[in-house]
PDB file of N, CA and C in Angstrom:
ATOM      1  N   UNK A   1      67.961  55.987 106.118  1.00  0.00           N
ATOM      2  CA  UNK A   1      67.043  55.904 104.996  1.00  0.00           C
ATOM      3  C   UNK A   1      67.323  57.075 104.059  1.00  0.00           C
ATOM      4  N   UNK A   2      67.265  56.513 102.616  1.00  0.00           N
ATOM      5  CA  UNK A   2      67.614  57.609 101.614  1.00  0.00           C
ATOM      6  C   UNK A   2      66.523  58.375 101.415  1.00  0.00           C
ATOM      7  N   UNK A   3      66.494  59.560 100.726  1.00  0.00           N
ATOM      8  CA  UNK A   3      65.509  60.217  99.888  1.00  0.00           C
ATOM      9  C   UNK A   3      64.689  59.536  99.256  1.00  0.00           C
ATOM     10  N   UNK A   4      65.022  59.167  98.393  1.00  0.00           N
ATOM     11  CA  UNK A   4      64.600  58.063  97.566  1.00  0.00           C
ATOM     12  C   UNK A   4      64.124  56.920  98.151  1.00  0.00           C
ATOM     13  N   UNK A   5      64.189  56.626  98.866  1.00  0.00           N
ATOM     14  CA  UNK A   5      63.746  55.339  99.425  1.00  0.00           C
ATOM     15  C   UNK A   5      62.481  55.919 100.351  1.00  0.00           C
ATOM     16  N   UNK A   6      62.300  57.214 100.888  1.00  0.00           N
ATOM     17  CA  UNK A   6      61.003  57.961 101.642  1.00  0.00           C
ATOM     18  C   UNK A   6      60.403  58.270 100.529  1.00  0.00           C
ATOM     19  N   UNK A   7      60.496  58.585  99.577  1.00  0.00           N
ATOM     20  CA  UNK A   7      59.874  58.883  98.548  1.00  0.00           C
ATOM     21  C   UNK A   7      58.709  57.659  98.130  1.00  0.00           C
ATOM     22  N   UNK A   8      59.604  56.464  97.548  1.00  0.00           N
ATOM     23  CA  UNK A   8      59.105  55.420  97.623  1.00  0.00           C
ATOM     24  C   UNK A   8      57.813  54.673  98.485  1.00  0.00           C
ATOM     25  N   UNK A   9      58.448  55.033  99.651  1.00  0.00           N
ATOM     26  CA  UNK A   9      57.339  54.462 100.588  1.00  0.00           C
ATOM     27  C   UNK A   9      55.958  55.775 100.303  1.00  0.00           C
ATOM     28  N   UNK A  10      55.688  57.090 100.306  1.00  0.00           N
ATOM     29  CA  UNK A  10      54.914  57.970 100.037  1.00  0.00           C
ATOM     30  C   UNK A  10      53.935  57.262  98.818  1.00  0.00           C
ATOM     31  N   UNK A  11      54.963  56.921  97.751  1.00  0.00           N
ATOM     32  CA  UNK A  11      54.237  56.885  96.169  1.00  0.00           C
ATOM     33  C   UNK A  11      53.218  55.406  97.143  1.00  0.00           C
ATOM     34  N   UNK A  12      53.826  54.489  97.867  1.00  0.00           N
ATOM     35  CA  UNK A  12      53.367  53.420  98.035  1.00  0.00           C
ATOM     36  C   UNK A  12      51.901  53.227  99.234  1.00  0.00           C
ATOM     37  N   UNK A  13      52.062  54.296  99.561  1.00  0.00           N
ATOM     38  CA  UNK A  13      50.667  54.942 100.425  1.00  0.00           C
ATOM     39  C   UNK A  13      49.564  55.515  99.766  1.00  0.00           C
ATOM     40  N   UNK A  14      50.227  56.157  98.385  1.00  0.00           N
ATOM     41  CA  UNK A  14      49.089  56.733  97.484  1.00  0.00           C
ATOM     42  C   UNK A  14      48.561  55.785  96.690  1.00  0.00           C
ATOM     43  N   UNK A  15      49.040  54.588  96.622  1.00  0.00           N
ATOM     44  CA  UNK A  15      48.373  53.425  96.011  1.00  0.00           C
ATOM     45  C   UNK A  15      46.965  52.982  96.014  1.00  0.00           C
ATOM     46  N   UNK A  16      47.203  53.232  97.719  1.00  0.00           N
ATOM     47  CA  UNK A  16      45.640  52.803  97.810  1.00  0.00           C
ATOM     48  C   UNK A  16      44.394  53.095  97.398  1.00  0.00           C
ATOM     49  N   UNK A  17      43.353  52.309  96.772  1.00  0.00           N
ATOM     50  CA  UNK A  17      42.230  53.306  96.038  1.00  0.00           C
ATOM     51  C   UNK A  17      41.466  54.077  97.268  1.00  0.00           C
ATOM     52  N   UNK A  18      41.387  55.168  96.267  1.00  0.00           N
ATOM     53  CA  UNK A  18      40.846  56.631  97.457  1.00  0.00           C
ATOM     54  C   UNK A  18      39.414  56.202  97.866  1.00  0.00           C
ATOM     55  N   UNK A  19      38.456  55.511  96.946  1.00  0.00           N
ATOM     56  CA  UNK A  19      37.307  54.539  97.744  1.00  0.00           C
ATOM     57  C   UNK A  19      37.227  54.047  98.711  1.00  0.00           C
ATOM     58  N   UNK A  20      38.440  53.259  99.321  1.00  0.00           N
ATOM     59  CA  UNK A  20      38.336  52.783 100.454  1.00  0.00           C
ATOM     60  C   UNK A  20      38.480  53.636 101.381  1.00  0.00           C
ATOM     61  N   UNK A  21      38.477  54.632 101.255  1.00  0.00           N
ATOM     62  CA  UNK A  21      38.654  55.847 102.562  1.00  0.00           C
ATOM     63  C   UNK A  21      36.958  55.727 103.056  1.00  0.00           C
ATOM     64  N   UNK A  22      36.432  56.412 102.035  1.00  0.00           N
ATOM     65  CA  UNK A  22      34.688  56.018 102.068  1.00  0.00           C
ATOM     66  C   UNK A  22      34.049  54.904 102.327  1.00  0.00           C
ATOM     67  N   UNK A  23      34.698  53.885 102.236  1.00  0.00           N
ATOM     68  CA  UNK A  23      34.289  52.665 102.961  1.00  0.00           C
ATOM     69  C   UNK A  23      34.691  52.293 104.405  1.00  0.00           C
ATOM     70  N   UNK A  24      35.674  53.025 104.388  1.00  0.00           N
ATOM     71  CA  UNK A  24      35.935  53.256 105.959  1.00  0.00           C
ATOM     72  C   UNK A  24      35.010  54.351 106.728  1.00  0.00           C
ATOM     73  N   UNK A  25      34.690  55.503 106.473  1.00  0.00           N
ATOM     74  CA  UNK A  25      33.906  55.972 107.016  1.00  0.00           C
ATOM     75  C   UNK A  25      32.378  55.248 106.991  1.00  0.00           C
ATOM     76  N   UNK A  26      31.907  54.414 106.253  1.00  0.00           N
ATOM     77  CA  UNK A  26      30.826  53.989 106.177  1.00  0.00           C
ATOM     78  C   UNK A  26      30.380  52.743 107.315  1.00  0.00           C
ATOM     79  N   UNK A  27      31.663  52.245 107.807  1.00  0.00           N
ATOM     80  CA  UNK A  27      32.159  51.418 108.170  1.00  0.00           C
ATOM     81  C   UNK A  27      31.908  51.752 109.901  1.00  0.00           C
ATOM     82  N   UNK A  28      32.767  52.823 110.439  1.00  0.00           N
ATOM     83  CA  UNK A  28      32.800  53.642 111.312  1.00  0.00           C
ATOM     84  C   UNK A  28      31.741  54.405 111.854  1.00  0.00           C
ATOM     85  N   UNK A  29      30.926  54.979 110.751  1.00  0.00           N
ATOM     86  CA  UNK A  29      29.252  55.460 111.315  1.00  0.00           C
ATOM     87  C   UNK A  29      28.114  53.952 112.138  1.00  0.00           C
ATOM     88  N   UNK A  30      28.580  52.636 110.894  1.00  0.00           N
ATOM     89  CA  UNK A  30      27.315  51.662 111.463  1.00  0.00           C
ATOM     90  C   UNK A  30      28.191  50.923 112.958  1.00  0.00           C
ATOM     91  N   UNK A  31      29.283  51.179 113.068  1.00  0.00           N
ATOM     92  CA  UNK A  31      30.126  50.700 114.126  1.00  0.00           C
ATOM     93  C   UNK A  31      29.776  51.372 115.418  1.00  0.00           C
ATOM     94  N   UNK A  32      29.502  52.779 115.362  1.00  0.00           N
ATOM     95  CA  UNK A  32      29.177  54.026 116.269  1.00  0.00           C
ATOM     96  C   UNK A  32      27.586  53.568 115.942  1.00  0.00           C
ATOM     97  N   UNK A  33      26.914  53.378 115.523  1.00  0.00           N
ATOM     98  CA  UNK A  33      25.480  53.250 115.657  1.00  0.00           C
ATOM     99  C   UNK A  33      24.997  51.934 116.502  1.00  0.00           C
ATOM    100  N   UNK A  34      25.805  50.635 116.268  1.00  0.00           N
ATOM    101  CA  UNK A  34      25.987  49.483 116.829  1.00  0.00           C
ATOM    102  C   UNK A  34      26.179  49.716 118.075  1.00  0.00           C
ATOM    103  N   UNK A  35      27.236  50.405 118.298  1.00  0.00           N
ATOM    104  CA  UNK A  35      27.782  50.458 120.159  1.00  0.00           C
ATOM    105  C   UNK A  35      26.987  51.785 120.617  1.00  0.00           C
ATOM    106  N   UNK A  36      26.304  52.283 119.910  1.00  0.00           N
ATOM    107  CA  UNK A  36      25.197  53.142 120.729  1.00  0.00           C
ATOM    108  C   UNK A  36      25.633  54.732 121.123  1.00  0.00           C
ATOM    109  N   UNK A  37      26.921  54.707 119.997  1.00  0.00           N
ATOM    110  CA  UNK A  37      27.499  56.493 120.168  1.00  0.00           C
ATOM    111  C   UNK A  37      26.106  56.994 119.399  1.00  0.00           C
ATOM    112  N   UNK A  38      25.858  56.811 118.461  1.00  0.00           N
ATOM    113  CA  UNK A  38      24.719  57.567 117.764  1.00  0.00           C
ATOM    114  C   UNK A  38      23.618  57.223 117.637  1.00  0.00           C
ATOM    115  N   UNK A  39      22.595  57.424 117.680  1.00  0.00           N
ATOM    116  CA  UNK A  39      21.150  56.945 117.915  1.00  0.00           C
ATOM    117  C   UNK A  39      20.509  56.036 116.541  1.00  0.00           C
ATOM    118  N   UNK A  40      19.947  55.322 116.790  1.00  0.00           N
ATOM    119  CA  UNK A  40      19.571  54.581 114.762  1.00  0.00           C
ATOM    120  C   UNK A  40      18.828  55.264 114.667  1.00  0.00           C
ATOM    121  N   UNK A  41      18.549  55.632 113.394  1.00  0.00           N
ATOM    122  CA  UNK A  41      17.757  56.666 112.706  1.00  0.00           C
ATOM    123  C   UNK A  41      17.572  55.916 111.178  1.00  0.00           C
ATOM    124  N   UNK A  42      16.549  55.904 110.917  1.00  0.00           N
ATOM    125  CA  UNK A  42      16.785  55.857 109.470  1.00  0.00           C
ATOM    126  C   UNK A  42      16.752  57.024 108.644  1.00  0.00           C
ATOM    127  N   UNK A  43      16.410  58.155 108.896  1.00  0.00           N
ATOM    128  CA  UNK A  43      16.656  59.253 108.490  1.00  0.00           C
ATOM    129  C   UNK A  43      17.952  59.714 108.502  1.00  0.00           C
ATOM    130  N   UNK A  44      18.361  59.405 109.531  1.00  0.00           N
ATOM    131  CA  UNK A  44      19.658  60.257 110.012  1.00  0.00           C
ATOM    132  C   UNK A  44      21.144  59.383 108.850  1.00  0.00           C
ATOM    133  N   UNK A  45      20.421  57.859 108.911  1.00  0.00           N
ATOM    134  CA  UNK A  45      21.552  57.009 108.055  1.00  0.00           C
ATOM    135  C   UNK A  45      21.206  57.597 106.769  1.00  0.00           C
ATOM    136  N   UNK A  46      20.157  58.074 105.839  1.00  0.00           N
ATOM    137  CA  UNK A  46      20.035  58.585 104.885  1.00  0.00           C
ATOM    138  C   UNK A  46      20.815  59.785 104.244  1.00  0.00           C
ATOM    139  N   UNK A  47      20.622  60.879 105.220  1.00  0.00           N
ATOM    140  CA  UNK A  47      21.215  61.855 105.123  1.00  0.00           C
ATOM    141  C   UNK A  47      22.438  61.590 105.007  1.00  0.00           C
ATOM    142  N   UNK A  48      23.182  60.756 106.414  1.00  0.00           N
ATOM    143  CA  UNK A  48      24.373  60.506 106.009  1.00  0.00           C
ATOM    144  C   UNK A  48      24.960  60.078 104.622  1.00  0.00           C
ATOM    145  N   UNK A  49      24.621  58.881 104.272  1.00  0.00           N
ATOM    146  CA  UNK A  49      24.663  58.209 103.238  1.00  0.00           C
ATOM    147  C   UNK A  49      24.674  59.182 101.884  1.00  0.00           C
ATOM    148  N   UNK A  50      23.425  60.466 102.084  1.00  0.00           N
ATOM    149  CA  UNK A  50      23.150  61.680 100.815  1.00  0.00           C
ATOM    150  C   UNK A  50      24.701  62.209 100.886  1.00  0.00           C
ATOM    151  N   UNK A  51      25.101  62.631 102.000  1.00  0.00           N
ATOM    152  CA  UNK A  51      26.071  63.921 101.735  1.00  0.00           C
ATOM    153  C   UNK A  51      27.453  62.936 101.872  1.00  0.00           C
ATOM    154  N   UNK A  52      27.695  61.492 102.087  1.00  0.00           N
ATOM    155  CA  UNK A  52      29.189  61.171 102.038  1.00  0.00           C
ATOM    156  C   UNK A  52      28.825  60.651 100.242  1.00  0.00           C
ATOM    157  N   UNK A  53      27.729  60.161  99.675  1.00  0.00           N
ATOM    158  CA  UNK A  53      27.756  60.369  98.434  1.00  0.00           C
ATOM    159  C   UNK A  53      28.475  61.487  97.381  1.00  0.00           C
ATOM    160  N   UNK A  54      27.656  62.630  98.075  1.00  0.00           N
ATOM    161  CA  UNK A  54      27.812  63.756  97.418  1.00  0.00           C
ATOM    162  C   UNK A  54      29.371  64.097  97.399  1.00  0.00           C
ATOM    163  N   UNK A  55      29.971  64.294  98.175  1.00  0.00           N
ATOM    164  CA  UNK A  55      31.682  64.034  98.595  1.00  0.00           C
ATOM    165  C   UNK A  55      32.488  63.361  98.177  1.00  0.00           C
ATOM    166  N   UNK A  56      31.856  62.072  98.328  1.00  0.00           N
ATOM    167  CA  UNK A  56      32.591  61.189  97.090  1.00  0.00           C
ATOM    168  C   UNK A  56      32.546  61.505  95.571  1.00  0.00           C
ATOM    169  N   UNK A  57      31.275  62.033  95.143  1.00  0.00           N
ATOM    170  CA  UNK A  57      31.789  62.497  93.871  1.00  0.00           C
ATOM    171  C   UNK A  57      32.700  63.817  93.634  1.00  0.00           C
ATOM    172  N   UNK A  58      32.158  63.995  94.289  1.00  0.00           N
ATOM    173  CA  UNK A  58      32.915  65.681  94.492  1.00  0.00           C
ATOM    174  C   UNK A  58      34.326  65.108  94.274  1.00  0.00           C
ATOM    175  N   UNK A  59      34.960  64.393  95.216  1.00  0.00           N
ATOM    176  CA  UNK A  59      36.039  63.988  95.513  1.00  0.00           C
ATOM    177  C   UNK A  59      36.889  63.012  94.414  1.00  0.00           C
ATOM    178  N   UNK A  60      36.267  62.235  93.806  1.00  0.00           N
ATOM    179  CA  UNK A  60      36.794  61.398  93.055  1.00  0.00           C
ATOM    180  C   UNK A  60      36.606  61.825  91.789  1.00  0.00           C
ATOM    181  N   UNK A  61      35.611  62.326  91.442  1.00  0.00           N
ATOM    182  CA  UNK A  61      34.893  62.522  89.736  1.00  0.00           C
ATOM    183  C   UNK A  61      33.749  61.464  89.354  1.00  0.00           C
ATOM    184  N   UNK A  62      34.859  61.473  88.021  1.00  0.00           N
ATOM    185  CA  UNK A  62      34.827  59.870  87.181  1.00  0.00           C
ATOM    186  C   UNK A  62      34.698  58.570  88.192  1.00  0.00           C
ATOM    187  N   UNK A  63      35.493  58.680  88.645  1.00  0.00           N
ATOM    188  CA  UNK A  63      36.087  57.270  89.463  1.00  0.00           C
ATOM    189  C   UNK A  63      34.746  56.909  90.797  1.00  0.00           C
ATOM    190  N   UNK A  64      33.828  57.847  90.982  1.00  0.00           N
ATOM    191  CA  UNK A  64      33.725  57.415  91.895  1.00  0.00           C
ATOM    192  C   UNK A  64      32.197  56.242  91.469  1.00  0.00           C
ATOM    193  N   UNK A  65      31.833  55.535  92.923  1.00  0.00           N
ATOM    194  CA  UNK A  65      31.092  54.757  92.049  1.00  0.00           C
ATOM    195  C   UNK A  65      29.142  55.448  92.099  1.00  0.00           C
ATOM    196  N   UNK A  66      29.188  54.820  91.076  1.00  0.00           N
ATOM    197  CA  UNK A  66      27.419  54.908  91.313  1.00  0.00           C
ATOM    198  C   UNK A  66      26.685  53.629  91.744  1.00  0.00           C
ATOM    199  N   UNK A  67      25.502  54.237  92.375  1.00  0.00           N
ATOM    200  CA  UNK A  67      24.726  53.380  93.426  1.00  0.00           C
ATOM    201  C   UNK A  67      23.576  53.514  92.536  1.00  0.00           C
TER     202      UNK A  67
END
């Protein structure tokens, strides 16, 4: 494999929108709450929900979305 051709595949990983990272973690908390790693809370999903917000903007800017 060339330079250029690892390169390629890199640019083609950064494609993905950086949102879906956050939808994966969002994804992963109600998955762990389902199978009983973490306790349901509705508080506790709040908070969560406050500070991966907050991160996401932090993280994205502009781009990220509003709720």
């Amino acid at each position: 494999m060339s330079r250029r051709a690892s390169a390629g595949a890199r640019q083609g990983a950064v494609a993905v929108p950086a949102h879906l990272s956050f939808d994966w973690v969002r994804t992963q908390y109600a998955q762990a709450v389902r199978f009983g790693l973490i306790q349901p809370s509705l508080l506790a999903s709040a908070s969560f929900e406050r500070r991966l917000c907050a991160l996401e903007q932090f993280s994205l800017g502009p781009w990220a979305r509003r709720a």
